[in-house]
C-alpha atoms as a PDB file:
ATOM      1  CA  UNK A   1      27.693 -10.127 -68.063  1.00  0.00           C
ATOM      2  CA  UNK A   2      29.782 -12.231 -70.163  1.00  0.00           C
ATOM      3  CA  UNK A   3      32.616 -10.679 -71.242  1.00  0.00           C
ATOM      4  CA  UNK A   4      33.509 -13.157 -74.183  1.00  0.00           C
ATOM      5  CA  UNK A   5      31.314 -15.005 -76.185  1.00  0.00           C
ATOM      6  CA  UNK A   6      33.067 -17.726 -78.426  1.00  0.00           C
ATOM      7  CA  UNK A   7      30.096 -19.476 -79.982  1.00  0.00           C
ATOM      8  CA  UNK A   8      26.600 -18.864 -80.537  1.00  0.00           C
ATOM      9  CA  UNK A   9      24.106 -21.630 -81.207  1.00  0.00           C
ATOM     10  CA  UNK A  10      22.217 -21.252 -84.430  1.00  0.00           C
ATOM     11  CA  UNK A  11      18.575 -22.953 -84.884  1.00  0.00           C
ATOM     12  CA  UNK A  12      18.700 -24.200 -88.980  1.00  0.00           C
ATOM     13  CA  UNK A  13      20.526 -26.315 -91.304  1.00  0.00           C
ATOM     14  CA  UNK A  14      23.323 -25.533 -93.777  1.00  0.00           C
ATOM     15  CA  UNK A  15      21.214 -25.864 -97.499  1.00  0.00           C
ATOM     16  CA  UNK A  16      18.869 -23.541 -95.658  1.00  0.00           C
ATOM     17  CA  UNK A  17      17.851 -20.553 -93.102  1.00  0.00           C
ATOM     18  CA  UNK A  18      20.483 -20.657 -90.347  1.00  0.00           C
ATOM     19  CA  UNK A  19      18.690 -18.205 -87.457  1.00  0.00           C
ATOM     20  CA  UNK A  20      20.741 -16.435 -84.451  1.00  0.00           C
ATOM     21  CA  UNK A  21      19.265 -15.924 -81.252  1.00  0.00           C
ATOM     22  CA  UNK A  22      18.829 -12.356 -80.056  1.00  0.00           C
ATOM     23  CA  UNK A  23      22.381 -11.235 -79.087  1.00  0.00           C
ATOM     24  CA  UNK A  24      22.588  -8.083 -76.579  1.00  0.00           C
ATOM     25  CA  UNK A  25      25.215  -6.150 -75.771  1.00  0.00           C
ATOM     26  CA  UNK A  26      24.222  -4.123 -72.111  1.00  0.00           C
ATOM     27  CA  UNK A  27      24.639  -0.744 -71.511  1.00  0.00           C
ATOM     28  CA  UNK A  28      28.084  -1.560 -68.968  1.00  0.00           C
ATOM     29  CA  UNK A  29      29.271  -4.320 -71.748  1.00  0.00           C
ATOM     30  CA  UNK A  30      32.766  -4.124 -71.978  1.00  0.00           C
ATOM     31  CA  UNK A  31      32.173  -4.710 -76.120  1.00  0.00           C
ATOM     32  CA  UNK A  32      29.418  -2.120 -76.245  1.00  0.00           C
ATOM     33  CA  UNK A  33      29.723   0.126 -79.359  1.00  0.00           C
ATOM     34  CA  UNK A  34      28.678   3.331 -77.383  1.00  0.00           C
ATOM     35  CA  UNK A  35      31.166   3.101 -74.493  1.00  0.00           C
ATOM     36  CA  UNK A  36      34.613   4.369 -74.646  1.00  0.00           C
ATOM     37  CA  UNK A  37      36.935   6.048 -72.191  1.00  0.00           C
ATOM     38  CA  UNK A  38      37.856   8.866 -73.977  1.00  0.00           C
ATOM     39  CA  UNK A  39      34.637  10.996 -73.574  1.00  0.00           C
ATOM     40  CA  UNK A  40      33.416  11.583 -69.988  1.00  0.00           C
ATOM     41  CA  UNK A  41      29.963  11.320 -70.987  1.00  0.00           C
ATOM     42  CA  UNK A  42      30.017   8.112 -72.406  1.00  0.00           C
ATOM     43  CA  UNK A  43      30.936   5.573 -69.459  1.00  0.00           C
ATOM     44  CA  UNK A  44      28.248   3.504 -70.381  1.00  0.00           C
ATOM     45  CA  UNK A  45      26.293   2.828 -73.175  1.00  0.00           C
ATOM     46  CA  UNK A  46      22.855   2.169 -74.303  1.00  0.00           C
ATOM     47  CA  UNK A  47      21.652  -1.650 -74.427  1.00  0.00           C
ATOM     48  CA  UNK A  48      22.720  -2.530 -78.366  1.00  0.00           C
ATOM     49  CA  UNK A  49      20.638  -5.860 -79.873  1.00  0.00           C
ATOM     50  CA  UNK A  50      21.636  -7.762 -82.759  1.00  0.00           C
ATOM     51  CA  UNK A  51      19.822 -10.439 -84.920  1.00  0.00           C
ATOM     52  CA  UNK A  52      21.249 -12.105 -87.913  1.00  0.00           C
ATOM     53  CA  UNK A  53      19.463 -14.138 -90.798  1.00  0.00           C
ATOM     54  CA  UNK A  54      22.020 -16.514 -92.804  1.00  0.00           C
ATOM     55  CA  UNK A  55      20.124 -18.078 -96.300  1.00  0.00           C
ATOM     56  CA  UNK A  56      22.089 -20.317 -97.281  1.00  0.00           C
ATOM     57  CA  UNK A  57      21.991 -22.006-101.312  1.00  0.00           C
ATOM     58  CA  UNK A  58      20.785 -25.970-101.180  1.00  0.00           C
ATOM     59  CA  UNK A  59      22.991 -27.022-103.951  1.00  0.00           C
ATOM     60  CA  UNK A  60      26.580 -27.583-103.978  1.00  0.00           C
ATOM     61  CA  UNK A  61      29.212 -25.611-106.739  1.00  0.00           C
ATOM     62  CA  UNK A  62      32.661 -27.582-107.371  1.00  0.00           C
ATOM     63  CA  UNK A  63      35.500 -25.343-107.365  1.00  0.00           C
ATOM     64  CA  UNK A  64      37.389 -26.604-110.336  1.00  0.00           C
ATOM     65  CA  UNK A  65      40.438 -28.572-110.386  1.00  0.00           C
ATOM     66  CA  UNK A  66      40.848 -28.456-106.166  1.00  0.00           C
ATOM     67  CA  UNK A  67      38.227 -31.058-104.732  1.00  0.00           C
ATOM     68  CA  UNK A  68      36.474 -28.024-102.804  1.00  0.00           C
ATOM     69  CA  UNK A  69      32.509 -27.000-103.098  1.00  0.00           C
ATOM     70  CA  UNK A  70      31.119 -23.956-101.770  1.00  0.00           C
ATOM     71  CA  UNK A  71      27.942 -22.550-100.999  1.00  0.00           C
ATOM     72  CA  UNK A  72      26.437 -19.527-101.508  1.00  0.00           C
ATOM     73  CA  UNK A  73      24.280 -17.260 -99.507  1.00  0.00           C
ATOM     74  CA  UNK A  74      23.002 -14.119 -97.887  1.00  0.00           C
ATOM     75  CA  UNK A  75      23.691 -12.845 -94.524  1.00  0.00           C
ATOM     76  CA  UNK A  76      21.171  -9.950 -93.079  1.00  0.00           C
ATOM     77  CA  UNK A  77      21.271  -8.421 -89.311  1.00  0.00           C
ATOM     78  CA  UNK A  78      19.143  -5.875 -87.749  1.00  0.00           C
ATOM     79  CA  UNK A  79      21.185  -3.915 -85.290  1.00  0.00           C
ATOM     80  CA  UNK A  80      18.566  -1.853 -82.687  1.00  0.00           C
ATOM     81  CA  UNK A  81      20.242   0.499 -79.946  1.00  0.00           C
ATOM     82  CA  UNK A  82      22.824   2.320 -82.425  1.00  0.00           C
ATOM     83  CA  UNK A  83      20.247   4.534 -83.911  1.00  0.00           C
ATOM     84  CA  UNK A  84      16.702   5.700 -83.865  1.00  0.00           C
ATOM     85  CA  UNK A  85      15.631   3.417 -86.384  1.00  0.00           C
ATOM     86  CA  UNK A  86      16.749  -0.120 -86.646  1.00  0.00           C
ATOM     87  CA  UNK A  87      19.890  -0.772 -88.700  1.00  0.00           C
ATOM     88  CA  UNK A  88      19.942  -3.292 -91.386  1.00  0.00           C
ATOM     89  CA  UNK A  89      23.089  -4.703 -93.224  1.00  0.00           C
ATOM     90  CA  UNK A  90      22.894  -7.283 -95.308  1.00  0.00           C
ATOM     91  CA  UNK A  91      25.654  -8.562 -97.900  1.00  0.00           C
ATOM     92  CA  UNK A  92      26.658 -11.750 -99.353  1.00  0.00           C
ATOM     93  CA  UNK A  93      28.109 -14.782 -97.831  1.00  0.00           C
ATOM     94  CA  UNK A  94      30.141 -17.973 -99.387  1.00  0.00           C
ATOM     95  CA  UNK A  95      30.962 -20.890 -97.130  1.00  0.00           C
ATOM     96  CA  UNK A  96      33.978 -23.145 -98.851  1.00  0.00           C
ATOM     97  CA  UNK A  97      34.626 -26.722 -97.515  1.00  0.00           C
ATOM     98  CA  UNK A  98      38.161 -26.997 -97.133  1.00  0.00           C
ATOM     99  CA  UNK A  99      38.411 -30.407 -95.756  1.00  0.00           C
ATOM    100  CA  UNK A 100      36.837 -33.492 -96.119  1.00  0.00           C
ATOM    101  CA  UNK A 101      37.936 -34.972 -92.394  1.00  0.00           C
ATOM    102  CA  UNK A 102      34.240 -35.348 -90.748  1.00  0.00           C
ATOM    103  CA  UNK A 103      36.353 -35.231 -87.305  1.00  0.00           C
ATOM    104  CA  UNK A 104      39.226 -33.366 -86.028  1.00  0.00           C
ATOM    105  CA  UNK A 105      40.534 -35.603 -83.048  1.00  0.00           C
ATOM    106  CA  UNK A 106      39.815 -39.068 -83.350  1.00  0.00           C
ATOM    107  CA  UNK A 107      41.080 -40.217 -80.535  1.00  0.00           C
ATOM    108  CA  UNK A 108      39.182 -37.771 -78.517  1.00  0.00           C
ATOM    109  CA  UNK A 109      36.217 -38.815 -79.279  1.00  0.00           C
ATOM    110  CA  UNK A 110      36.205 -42.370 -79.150  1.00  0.00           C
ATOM    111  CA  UNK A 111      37.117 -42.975 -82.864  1.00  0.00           C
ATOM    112  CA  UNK A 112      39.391 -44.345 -85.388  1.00  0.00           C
END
């Protein structure tokens, strides 16, 4: 199992529906809600699957006087493994640009 996961590839567009794959943490995953070393009958867990929905606003809002938009949205996840029922948790989610720069290391990548 991976014990780190940096990045997870998303299937959408920004100015849309951004769509996670199906992200499971095993029963033996070292992140695993359910397992912790201070109860004896808890060495491992139960298999714990997440799924998040990110809806993202189309049209861009200028933050005044700082040359900065945003977006707004809402973010929803279904947790299963936690509880009987499926979990849901949804909330809302604002994305700010903070930078204009389109990329990070010119150099690197063959650019100016």
């Amino acid at each position: 199992f991976d014990t780190e996961v940096s990045s997870i590839a998303l299937t959408g567009n920004i100015g849309g529906t951004l769509i996670s794959p199906n992200i499971t943490h095993g029963k033996l995953h070292p992140t695993n809600p359910m397992r912790h070393q201070f109860h004896p009958n808890h060495k491992e867990g139960v298999d714990v699957n997440r799924s998040f929905v990110i809806t993202i606003d189309s049209t861009d809002i200028e933050i005044a006087g700082s040359n900065r938009t945003q977006r707004n949205g809402i973010y929803t996840e279904t947790i299963k493994g936690l509880h009987k029922a499926s979990l849901l948790v949804k909330g809302d989610i604002i994305l700010t640009q903070i930078s204009h720069i389109t990329i990070l290391n010119p150099s690197a990548t063959g650019g100016n």
